[in-house]
C-alpha atoms as a PDB file:
ATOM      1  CA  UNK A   1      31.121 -10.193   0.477  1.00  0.00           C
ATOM      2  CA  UNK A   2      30.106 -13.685   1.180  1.00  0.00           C
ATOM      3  CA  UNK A   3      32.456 -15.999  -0.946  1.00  0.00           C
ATOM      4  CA  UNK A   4      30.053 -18.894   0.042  1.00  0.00           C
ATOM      5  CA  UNK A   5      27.488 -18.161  -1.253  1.00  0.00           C
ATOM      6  CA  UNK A   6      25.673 -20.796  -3.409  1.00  0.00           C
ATOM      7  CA  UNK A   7      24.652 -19.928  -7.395  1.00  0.00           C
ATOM      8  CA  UNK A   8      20.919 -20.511  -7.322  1.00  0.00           C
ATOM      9  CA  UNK A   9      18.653 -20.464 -10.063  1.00  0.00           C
ATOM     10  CA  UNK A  10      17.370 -16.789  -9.886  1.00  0.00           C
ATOM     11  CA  UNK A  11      14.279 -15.935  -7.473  1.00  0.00           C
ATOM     12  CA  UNK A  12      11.383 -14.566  -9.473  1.00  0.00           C
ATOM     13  CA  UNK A  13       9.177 -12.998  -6.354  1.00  0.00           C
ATOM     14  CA  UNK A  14      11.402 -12.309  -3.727  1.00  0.00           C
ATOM     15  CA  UNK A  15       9.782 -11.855  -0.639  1.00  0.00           C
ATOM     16  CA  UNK A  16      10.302  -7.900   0.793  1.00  0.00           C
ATOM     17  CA  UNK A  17      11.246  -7.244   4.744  1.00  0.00           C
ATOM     18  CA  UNK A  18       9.376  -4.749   5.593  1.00  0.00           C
ATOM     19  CA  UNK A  19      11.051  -2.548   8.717  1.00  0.00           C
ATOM     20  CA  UNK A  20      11.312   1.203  10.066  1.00  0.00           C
ATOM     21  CA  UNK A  21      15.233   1.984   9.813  1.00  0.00           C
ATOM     22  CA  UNK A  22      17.028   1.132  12.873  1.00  0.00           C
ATOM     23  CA  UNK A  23      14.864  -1.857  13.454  1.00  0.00           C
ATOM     24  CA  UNK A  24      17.392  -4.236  12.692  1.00  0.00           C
ATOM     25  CA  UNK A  25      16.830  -5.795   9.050  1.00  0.00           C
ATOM     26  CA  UNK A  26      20.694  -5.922   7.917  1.00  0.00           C
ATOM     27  CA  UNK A  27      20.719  -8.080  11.005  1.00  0.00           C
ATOM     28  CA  UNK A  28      17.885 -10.108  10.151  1.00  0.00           C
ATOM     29  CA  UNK A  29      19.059 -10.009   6.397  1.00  0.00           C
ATOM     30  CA  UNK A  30      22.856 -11.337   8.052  1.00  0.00           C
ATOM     31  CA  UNK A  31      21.475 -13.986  10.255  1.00  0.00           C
ATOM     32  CA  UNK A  32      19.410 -15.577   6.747  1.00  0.00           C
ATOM     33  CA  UNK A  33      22.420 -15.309   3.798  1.00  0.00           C
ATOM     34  CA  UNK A  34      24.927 -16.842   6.369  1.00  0.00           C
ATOM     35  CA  UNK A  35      22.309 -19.596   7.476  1.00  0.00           C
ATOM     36  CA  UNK A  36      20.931 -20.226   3.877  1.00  0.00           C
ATOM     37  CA  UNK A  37      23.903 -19.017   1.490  1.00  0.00           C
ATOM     38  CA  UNK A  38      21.156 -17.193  -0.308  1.00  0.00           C
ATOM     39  CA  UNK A  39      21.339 -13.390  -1.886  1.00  0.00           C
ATOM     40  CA  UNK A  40      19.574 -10.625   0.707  1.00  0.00           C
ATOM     41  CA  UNK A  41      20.049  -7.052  -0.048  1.00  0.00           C
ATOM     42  CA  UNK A  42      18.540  -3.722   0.482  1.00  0.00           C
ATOM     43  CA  UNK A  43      16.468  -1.974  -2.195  1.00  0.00           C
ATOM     44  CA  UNK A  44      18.503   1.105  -1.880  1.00  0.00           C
ATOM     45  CA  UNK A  45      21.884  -0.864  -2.419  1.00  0.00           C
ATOM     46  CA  UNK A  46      22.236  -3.104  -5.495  1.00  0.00           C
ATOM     47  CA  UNK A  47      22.073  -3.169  -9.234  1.00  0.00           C
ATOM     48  CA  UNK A  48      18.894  -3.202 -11.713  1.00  0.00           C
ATOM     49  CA  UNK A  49      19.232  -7.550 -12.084  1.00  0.00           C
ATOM     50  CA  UNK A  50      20.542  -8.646  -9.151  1.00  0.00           C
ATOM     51  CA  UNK A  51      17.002  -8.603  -7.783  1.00  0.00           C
ATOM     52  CA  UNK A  52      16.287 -11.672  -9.488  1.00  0.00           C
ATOM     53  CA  UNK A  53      18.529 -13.135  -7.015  1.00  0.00           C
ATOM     54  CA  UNK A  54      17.703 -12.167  -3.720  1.00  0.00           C
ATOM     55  CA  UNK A  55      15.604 -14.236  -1.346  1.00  0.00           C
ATOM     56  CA  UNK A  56      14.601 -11.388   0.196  1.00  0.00           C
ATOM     57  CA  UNK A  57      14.678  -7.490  -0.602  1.00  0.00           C
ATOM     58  CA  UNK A  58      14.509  -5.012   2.725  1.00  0.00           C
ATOM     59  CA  UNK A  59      12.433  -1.493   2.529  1.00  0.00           C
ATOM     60  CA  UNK A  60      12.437   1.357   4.769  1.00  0.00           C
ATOM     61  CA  UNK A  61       9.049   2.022   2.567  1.00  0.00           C
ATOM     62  CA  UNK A  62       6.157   4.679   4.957  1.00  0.00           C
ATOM     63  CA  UNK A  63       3.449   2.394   2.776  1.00  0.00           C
ATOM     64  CA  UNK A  64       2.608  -0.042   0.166  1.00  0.00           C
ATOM     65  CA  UNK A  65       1.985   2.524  -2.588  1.00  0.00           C
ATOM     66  CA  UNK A  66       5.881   4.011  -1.577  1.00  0.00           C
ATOM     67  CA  UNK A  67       6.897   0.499  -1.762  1.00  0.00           C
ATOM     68  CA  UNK A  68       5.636   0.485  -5.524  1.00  0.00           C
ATOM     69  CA  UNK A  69       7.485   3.540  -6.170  1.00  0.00           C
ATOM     70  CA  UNK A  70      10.801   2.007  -4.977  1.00  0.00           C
ATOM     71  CA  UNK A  71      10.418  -0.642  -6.946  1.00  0.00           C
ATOM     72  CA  UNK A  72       9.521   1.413  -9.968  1.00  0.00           C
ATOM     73  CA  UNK A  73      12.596   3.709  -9.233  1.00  0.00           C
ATOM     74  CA  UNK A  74      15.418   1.638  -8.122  1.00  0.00           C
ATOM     75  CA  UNK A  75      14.659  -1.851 -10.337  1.00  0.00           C
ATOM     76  CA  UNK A  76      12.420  -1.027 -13.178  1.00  0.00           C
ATOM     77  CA  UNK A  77      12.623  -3.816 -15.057  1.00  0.00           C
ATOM     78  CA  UNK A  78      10.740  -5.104 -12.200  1.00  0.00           C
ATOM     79  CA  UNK A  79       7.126  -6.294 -13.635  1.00  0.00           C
ATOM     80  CA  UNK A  80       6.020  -8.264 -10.509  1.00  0.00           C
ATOM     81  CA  UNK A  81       4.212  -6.957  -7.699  1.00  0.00           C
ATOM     82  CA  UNK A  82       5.636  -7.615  -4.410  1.00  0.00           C
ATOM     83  CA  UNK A  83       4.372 -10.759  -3.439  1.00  0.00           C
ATOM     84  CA  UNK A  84       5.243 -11.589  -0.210  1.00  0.00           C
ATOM     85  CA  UNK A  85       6.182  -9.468   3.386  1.00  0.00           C
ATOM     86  CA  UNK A  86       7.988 -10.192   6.205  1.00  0.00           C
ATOM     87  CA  UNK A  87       7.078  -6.928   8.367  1.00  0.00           C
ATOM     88  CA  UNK A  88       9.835  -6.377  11.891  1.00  0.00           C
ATOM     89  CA  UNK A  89       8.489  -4.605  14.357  1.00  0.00           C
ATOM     90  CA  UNK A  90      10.994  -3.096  17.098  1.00  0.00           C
ATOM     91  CA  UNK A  91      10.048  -0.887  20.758  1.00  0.00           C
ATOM     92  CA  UNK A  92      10.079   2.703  19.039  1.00  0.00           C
ATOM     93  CA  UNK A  93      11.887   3.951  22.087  1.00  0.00           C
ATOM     94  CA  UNK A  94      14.995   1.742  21.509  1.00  0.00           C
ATOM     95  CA  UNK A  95      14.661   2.522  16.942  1.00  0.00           C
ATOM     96  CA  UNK A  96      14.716   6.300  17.896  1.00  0.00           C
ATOM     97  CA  UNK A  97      17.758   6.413  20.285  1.00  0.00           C
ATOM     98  CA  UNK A  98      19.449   3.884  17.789  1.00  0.00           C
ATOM     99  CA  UNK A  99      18.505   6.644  14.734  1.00  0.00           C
ATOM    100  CA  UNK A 100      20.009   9.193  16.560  1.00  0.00           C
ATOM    101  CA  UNK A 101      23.458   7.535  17.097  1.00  0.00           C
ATOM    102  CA  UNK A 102      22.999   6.946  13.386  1.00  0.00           C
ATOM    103  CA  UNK A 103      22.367  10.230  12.224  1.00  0.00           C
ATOM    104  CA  UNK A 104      25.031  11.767  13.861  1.00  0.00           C
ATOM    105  CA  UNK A 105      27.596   9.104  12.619  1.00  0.00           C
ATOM    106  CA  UNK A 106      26.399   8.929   9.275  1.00  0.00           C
ATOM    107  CA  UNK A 107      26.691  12.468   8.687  1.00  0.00           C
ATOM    108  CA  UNK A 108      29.489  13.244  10.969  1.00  0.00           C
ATOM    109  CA  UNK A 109      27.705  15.925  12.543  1.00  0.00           C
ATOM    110  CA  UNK A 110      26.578  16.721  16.294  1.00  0.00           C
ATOM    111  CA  UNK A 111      23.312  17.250  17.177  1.00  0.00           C
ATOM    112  CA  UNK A 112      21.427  17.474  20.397  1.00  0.00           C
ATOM    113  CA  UNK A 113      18.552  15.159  21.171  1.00  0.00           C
ATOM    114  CA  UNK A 114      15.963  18.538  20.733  1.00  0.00           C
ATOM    115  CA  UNK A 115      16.891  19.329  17.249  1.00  0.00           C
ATOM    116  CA  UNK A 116      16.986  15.215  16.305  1.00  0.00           C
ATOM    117  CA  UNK A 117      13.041  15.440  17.221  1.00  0.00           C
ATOM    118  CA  UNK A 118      12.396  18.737  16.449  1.00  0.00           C
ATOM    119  CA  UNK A 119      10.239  19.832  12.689  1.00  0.00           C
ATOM    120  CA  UNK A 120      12.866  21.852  11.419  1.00  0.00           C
ATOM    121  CA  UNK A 121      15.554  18.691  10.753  1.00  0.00           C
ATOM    122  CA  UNK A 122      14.621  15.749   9.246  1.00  0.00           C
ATOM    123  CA  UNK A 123      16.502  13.031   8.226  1.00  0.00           C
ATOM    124  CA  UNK A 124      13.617  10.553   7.151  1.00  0.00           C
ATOM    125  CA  UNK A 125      13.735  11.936   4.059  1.00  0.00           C
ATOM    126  CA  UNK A 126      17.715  11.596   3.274  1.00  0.00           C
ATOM    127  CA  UNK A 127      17.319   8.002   4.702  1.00  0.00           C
ATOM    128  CA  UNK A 128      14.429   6.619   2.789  1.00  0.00           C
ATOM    129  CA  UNK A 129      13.465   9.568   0.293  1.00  0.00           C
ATOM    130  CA  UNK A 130       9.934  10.387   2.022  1.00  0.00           C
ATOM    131  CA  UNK A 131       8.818  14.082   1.774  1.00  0.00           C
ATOM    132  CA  UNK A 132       9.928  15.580   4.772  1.00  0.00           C
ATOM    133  CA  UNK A 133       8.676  14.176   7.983  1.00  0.00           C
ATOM    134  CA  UNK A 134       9.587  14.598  11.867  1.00  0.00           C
ATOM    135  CA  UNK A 135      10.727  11.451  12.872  1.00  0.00           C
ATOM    136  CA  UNK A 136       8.241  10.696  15.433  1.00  0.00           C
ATOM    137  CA  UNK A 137       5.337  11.725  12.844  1.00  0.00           C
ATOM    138  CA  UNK A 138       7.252   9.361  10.133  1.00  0.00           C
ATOM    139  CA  UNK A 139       6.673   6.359  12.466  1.00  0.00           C
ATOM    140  CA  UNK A 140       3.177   7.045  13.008  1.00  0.00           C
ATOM    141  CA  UNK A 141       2.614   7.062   9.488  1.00  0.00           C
ATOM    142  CA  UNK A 142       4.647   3.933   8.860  1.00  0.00           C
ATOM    143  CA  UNK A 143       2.836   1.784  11.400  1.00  0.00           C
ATOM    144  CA  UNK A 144      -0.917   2.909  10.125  1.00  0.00           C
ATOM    145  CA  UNK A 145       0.437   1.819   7.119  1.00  0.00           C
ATOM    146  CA  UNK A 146       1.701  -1.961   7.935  1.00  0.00           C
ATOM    147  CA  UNK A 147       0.366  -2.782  10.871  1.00  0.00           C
ATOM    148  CA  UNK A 148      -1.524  -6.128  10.105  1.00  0.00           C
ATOM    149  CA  UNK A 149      -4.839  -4.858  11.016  1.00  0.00           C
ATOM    150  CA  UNK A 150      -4.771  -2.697   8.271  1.00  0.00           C
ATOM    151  CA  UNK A 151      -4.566  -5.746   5.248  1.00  0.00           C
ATOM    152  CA  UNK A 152      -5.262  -3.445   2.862  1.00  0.00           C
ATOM    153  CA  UNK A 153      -2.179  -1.188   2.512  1.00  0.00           C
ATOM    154  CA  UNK A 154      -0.242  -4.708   1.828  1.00  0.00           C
ATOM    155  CA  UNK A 155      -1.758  -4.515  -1.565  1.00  0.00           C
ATOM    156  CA  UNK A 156      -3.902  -7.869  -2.375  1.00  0.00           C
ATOM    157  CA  UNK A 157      -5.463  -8.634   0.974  1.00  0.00           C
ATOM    158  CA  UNK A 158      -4.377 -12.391   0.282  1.00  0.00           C
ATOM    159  CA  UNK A 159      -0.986 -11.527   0.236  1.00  0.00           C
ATOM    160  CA  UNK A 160       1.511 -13.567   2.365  1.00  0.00           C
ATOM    161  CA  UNK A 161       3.031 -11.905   5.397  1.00  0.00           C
ATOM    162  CA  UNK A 162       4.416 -12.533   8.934  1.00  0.00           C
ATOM    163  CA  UNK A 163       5.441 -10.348  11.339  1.00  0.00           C
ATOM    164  CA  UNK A 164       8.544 -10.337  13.685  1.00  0.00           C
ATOM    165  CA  UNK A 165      10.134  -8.558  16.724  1.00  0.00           C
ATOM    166  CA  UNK A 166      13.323  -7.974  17.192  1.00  0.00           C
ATOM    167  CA  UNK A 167      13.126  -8.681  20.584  1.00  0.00           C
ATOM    168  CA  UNK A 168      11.613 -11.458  20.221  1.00  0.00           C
ATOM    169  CA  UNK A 169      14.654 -12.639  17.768  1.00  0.00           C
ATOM    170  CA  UNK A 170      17.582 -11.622  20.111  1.00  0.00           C
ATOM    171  CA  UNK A 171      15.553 -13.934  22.924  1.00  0.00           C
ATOM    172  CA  UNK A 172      14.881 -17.025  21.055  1.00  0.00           C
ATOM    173  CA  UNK A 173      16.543 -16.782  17.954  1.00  0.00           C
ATOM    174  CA  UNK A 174      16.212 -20.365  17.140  1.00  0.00           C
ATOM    175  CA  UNK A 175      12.530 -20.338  17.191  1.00  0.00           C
ATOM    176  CA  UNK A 176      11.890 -17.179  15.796  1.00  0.00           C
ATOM    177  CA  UNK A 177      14.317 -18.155  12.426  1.00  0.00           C
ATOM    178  CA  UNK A 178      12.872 -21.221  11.974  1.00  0.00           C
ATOM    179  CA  UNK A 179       9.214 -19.456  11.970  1.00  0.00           C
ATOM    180  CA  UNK A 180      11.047 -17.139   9.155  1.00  0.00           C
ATOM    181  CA  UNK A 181      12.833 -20.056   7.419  1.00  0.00           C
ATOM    182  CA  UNK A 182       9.670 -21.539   7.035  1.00  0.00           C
ATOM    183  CA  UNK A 183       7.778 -18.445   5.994  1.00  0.00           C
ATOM    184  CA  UNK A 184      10.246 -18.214   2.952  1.00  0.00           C
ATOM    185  CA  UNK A 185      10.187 -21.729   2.123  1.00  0.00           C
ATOM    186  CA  UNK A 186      13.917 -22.791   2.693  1.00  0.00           C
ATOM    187  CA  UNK A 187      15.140 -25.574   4.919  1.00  0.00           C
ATOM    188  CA  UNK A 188      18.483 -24.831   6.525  1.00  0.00           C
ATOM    189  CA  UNK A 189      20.158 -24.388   9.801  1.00  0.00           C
ATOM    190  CA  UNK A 190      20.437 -21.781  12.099  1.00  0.00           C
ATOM    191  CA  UNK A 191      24.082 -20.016  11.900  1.00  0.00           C
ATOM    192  CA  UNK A 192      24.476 -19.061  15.653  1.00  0.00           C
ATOM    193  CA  UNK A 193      27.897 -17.379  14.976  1.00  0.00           C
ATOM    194  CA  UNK A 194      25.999 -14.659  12.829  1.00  0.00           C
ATOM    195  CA  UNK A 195      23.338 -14.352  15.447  1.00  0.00           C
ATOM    196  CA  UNK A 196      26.376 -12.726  17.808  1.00  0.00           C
ATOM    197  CA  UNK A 197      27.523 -10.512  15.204  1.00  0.00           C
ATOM    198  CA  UNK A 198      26.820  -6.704  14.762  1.00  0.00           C
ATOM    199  CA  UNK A 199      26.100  -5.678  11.348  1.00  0.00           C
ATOM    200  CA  UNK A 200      26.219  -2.167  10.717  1.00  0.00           C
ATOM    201  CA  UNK A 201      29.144   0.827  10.373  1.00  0.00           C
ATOM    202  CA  UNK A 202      28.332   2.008  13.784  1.00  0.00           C
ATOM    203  CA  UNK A 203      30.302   1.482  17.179  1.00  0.00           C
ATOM    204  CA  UNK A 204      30.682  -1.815  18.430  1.00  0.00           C
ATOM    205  CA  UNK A 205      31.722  -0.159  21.867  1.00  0.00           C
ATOM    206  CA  UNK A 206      28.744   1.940  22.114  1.00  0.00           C
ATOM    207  CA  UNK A 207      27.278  -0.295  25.287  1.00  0.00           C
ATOM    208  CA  UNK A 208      23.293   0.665  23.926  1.00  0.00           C
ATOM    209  CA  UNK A 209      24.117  -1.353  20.614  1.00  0.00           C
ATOM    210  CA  UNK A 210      21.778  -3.973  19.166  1.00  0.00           C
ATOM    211  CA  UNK A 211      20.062  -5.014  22.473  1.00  0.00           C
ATOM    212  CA  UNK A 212      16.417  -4.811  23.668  1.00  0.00           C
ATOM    213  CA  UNK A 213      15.593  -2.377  26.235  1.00  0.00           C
ATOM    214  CA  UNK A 214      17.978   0.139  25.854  1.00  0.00           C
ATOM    215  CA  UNK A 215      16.043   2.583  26.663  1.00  0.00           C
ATOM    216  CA  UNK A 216      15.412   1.582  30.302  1.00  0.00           C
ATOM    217  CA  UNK A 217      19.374   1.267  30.725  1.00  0.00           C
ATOM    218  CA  UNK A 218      19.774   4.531  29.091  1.00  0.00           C
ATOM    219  CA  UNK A 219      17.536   6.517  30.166  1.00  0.00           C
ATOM    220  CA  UNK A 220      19.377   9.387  31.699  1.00  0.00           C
ATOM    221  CA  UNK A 221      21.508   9.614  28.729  1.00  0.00           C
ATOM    222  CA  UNK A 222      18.572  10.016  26.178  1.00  0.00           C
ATOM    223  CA  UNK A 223      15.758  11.254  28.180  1.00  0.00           C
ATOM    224  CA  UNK A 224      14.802  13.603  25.818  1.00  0.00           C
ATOM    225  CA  UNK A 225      14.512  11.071  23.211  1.00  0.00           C
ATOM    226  CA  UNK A 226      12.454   8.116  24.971  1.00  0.00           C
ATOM    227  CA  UNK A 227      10.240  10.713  26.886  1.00  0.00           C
ATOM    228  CA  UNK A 228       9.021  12.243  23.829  1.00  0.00           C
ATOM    229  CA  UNK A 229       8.411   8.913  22.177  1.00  0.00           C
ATOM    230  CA  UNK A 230       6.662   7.254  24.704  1.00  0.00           C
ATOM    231  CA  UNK A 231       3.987  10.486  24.857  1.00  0.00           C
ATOM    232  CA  UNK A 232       3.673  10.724  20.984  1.00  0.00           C
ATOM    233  CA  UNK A 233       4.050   7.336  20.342  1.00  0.00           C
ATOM    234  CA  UNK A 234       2.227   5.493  23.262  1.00  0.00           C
ATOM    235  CA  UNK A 235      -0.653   4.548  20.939  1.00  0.00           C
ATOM    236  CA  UNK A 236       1.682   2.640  18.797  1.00  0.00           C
ATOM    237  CA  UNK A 237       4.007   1.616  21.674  1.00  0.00           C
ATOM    238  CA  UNK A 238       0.965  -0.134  23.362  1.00  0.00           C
ATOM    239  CA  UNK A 239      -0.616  -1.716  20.064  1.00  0.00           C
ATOM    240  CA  UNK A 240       2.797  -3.583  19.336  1.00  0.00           C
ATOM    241  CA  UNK A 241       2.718  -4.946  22.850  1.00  0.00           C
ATOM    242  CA  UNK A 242       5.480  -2.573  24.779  1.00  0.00           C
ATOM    243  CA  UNK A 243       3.972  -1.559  27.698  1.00  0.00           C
ATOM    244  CA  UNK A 244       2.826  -4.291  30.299  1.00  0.00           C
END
């Protein structure tokens, strides 16, 4: 996929990004292989060694302890606990819109924004194998679980971690990589062509795409959606910073 890629001497703790799905990791995981040349994959996605490889290793996991149980199930020759986190935060209004589109396109199916939110179909748990969830309820559960006031559901309270916004990446994506480059211990520079690009199977012509705020620009069209997030989620919504 990347023919550039450099052969490094295999990575024995790579560091896990942490990230509700639609948050934006593949981008995040883009932006560092084509700045670095180093292996980033997805937990769900690659083969029992090629672990050993990867600089970093992205989770749609609800908690720590369903972390460990990826890890167990999808490389179990695995011996290490995870070691390190990078945890990405993005405005819950703009990752539920984004998860619809998804839904629909990955399953080639039509669905309207009421039965998307609604108990009786869930997709959390086709997407990242949780017991079944409503979506809104799944994101509750996943930010109790990694938000960094909570240090103890990242395991060993000394463990590393940052987090980052994807909003905050898409403003100042020079500063906000270097804080990451750093974080992982590698010295590069920033690839701004990859920064532009849109990685994922998706629409490029779908205007709501990859950008911060869509919600506010698209409001009429997913009303639905972004109401009932910011009522259920406005807890969360205010804790990571989103309404001022």
């Amino acid at each position: 996929m990347f023919p550039f890629i450099k052969k490094l001497k295999k990575i024995i703790s790579p560091t896990y990004l942490i990230s509700f799905p639609r948050s934006g990791s593949n981008f995040v995981q883009n932006v560092i292989t084509k700045s670095s040349g180093t292996y980033n994959y997805s937990i769900y996605y690659f083969g029992n060694n090629e672990y050993r490889k990867c600089l970093t290793i992205k989770s749609h996991a609800l908690s720590y302890s369903h972390l460990i149980a990826e890890v167990a199930r999808f490389i179990p020759s695995e011996r290490n606990l995870p070691a390190k986190f990078i945890i990405l935060w993005r405005d819950p209004r703009d990752i539920m819109i984004s998860f619809y589109e998804f839904i629909q396109k990955r399953y080639d199916i039509s669905l309207s924004q009421g039965e998307f939110l609604s108990n009786e179909v869930n997709y959390v748990r086709h997407v990242i194998g949780f017991p079944p969830l409503p979506i809104l309820e799944a994101y509750k559960v996943f930010m109790l679980n990694w938000r960094s006031g909570n240090k103890l559901s990242y395991g060993d309270q000394n463990t590393p971690w940052i987090e980052i916004k994807y909003e905050d990446i898409l403003n100042q994506p020079e500063i906000e990589f270097d804080r990451i480059f750093n974080f992982l211990g590698i010295k590069c520079k920033l690839n701004k062509y990859a920064v532009s690009e849109k990685v994922s199977f998706m629409e490029d012509k779908r205007p709501e795409r990859c950008i911060a705020g869509s919600w506010r620009k698209f409001y009429k069209d997913y009303k639905k959606i972004v109401d009932a997030t910011s009522n259920y989620l406005e807890s969360e919504i205010r804790i990571l910073g989103y309404i001022k």
